[in-house]
Protein backbone atom coordinates (compact mmCIF):
# COMPACT_ATOMS: atom_id res chain seq x y z
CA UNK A 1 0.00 0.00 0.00
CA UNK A 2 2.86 1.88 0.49
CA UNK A 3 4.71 1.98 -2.63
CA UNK A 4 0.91 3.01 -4.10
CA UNK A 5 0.85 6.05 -2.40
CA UNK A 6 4.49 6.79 -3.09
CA UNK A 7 3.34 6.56 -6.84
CA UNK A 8 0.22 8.89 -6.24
CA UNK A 9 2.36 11.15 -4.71
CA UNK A 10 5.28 11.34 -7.36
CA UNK A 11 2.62 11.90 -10.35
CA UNK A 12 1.08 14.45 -8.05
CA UNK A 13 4.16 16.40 -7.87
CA UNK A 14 5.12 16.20 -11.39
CA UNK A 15 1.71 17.16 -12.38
CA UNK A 16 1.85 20.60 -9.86
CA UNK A 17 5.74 21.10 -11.36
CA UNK A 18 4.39 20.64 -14.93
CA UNK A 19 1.66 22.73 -14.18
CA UNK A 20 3.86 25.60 -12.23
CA UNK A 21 6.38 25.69 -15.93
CA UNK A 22 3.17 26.12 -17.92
CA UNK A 23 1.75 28.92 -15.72
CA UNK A 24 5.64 30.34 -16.31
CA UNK A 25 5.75 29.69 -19.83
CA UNK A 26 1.92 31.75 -20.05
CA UNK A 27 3.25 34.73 -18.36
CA UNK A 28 6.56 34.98 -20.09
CA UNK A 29 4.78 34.32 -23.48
CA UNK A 30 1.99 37.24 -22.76
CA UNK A 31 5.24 39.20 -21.58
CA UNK A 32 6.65 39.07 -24.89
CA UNK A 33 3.23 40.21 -26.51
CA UNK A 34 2.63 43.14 -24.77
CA UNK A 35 6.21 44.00 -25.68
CA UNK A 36 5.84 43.17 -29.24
CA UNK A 37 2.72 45.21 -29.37
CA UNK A 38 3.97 47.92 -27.63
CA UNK A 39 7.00 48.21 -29.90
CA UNK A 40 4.54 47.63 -32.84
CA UNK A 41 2.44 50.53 -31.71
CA UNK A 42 5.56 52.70 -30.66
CA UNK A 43 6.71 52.59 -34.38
CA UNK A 44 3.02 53.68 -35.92
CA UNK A 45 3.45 57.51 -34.26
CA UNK A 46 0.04 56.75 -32.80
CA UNK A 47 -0.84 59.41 -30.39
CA UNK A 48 -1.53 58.34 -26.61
CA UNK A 49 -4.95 59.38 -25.13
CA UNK A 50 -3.86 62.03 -23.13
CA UNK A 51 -2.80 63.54 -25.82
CA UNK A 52 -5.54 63.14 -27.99
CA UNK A 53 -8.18 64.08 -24.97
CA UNK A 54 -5.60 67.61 -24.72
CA UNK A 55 -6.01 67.89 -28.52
CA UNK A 56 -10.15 67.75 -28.30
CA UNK A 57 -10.57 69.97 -25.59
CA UNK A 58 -8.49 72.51 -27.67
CA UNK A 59 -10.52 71.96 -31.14
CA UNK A 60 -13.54 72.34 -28.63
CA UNK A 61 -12.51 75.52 -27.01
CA UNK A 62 -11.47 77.00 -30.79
CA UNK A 63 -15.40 75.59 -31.69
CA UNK A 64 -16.72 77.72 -28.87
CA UNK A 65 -14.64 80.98 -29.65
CA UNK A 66 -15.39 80.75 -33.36
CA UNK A 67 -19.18 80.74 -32.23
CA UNK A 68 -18.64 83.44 -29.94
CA UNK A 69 -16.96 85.83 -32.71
CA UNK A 70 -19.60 84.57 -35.02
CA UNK A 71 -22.31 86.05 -32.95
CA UNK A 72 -20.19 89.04 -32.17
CA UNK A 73 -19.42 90.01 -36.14
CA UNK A 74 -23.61 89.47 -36.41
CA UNK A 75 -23.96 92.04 -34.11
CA UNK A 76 -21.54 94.50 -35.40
CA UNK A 77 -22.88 93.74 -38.61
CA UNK A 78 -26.30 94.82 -37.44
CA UNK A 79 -25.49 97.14 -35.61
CA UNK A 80 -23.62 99.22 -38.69
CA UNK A 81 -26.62 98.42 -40.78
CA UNK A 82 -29.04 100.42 -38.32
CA UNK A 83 -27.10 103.52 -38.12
CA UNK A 84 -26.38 103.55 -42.01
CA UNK A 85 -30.62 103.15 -42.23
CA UNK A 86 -30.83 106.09 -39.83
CA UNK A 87 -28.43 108.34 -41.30
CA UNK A 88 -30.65 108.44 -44.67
């Protein structure tokens, strides 16, 4: 009975080793991925998103100005085409 359980315990441990260098072999694999990717996506000049949410906000903030001056030059506009009415 002995030499049973000396057998159940040897495949036991080879099966936790084998599964310990396959969890190691994952990690390292997904390691070299990430890198690959990240080099990958290094080379393409692709912006990060910090820098594209930076970029936005400006393009908003010109939207809102451009608006703004829009609705002032209306006014002006107006406002010149009133007095030349009056001066006639």
């Amino acid at each position: 009975m002995q030499t049973r359980s000396k057998f159940f315990d040897d495949i036991s441990q080879l099966m936790s080793n084998a599964m310990g260098v396959a969890q190691g072999a994952r990690e390292e694999a997904e390691t070299a991925v990430y890198s690959l990717i990240e080099r990958w996506l290094a080379d393409r000049d692709f912006v990060s998103r910090e820098e594209f949410e930076a970029v936005r906000a400006m393009a908003q903030k010109a939207r809102e100005e451009n608006v703004a001056l829009e609705d002032r030059i209306v006014k002006l506009e107006q406002r010149m085409k009133d007095q030349l009415g009056s001066e006639e």
